[in-house]
C-alpha atoms as a PDB file:
ATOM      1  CA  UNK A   1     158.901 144.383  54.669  1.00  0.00           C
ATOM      2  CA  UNK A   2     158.433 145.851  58.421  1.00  0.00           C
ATOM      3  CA  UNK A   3     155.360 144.152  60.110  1.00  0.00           C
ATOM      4  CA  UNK A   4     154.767 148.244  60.928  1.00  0.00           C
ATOM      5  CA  UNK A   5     154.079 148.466  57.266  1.00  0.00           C
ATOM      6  CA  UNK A   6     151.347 146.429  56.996  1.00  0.00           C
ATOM      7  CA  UNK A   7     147.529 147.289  57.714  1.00  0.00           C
ATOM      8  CA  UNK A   8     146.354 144.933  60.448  1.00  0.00           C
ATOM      9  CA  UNK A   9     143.413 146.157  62.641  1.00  0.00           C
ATOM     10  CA  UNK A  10     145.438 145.510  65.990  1.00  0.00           C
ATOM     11  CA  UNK A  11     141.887 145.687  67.800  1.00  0.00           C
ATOM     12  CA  UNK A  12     140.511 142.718  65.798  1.00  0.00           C
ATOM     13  CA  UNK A  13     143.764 140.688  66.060  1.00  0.00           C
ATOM     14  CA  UNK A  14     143.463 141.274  69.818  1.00  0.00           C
ATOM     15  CA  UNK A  15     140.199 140.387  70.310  1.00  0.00           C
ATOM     16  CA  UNK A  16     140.936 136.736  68.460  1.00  0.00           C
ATOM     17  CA  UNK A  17     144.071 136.289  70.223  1.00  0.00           C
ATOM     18  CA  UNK A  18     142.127 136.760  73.623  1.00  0.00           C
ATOM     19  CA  UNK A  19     138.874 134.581  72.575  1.00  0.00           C
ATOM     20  CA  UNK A  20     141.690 131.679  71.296  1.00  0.00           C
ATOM     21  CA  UNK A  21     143.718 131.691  74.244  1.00  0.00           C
ATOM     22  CA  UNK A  22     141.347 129.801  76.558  1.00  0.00           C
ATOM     23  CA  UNK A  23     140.784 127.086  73.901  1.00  0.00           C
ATOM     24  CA  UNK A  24     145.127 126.659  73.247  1.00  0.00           C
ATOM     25  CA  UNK A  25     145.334 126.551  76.667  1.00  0.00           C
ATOM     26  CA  UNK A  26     142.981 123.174  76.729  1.00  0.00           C
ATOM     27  CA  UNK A  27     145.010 122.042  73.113  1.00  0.00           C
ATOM     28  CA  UNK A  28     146.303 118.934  72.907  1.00  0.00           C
ATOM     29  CA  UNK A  29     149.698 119.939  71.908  1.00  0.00           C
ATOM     30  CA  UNK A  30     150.153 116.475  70.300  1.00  0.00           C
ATOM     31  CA  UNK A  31     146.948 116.487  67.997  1.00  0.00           C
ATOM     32  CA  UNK A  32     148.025 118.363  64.671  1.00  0.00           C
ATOM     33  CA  UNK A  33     144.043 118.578  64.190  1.00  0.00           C
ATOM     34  CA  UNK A  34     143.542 121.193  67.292  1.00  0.00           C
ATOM     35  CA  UNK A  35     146.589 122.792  66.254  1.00  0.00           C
ATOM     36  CA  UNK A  36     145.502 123.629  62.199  1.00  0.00           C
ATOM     37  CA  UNK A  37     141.488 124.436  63.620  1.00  0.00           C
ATOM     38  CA  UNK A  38     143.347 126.701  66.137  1.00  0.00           C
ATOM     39  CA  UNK A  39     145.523 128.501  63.227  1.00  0.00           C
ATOM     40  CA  UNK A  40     141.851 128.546  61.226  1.00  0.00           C
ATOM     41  CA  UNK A  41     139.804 129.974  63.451  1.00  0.00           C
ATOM     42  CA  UNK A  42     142.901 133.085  64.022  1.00  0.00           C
ATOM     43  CA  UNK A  43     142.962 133.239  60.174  1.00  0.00           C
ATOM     44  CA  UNK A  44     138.802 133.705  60.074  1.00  0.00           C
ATOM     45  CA  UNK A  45     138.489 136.261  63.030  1.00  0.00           C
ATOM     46  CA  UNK A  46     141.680 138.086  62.682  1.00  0.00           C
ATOM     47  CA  UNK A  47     140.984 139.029  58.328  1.00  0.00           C
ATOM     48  CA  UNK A  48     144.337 137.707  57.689  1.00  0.00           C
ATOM     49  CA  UNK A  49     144.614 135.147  54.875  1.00  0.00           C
ATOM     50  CA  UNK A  50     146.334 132.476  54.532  1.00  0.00           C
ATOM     51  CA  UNK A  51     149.068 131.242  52.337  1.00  0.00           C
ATOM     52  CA  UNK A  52     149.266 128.434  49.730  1.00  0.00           C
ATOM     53  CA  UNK A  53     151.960 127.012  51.879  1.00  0.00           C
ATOM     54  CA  UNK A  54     150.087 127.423  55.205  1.00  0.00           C
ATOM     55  CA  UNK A  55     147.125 126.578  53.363  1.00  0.00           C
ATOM     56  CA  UNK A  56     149.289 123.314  52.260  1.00  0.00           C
ATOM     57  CA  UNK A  57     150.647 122.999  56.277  1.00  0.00           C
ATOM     58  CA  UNK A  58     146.979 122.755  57.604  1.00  0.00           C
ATOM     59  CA  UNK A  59     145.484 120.385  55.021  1.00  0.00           C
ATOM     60  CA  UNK A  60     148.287 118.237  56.295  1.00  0.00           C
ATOM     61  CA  UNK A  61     147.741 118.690  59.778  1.00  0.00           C
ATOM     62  CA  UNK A  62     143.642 118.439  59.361  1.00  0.00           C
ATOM     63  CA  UNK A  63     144.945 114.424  58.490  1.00  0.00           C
ATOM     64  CA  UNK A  64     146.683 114.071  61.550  1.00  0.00           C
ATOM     65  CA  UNK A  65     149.818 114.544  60.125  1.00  0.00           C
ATOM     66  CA  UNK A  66     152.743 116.226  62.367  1.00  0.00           C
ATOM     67  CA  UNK A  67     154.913 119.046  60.582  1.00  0.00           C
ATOM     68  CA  UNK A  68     158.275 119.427  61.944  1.00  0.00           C
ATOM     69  CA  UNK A  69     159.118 122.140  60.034  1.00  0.00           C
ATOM     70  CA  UNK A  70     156.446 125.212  58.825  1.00  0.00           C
ATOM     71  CA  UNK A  71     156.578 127.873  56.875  1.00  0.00           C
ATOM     72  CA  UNK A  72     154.478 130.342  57.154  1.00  0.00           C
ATOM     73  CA  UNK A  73     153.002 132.397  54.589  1.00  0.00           C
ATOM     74  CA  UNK A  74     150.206 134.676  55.562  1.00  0.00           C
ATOM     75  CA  UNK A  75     149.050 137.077  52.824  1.00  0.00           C
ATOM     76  CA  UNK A  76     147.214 140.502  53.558  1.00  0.00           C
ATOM     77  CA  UNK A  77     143.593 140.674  52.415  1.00  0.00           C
ATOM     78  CA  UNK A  78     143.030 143.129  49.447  1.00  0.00           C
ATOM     79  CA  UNK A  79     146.817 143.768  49.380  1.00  0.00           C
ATOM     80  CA  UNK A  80     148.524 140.479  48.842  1.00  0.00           C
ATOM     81  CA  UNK A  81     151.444 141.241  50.953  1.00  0.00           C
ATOM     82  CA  UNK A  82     153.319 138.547  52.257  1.00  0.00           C
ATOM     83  CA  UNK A  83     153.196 139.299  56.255  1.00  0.00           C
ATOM     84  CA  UNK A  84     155.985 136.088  56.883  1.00  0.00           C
END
C-alpha cells in the first residue's frame, strides 16, 4: 500500500507535528517514558490509531523499558488499513 493511498488529513498531522516538536526537542532521549507519551499524544491529535504491536511497544516503554527494535503498526481510523 502507497502512503498516497491512504486518507490522512495532512493539515491535522501538521498541526501535531508542529505543537510536538518543541516538547521532542526538550525529550530526554534516554527516558522510554517521554518517548511512548510523545508517540501518544501524535496518535491522539493526529486521528491515527495505533497498532496492537505499537500499542504493545508503548506499554513497554510507559515501564521504563528500552526497545531496541520497533515495529510499527499504525492502523487508519474507520478503515483499518495498516499505514506501516
Amino acid at each position: 500500500m502507497d502512503l498516497d493511498d491512504l486518507a490522512i488529513d495532512e493539515s491535522k498531522m501538521e498541526q501535531a507535528m508542529n505543537m510536538l516538536a518543541g516538547q521532542a526537542e526538550q525529550m530526554n532521549e534516554d527516558d522510554p517514558r517521554q518517548a511512548a507519551e510523545l508517540m501518544r499524544k501524535l496518535s491522539d491529535m493526529s486521528g491515527l490509531k495505533l497498532g496492537q504491536g505499537m500499542e504493545e511497544a508503548l506499554t513497554r516503554m510507559e515501564k521504563g523499558k528500552i526497545l531496541k527494535k520497533l515495529k510499527l503498526n499504525w492502523v487508519m481510523p474507520l478503515k483499518g488499513k495498516t499505514l506501516l
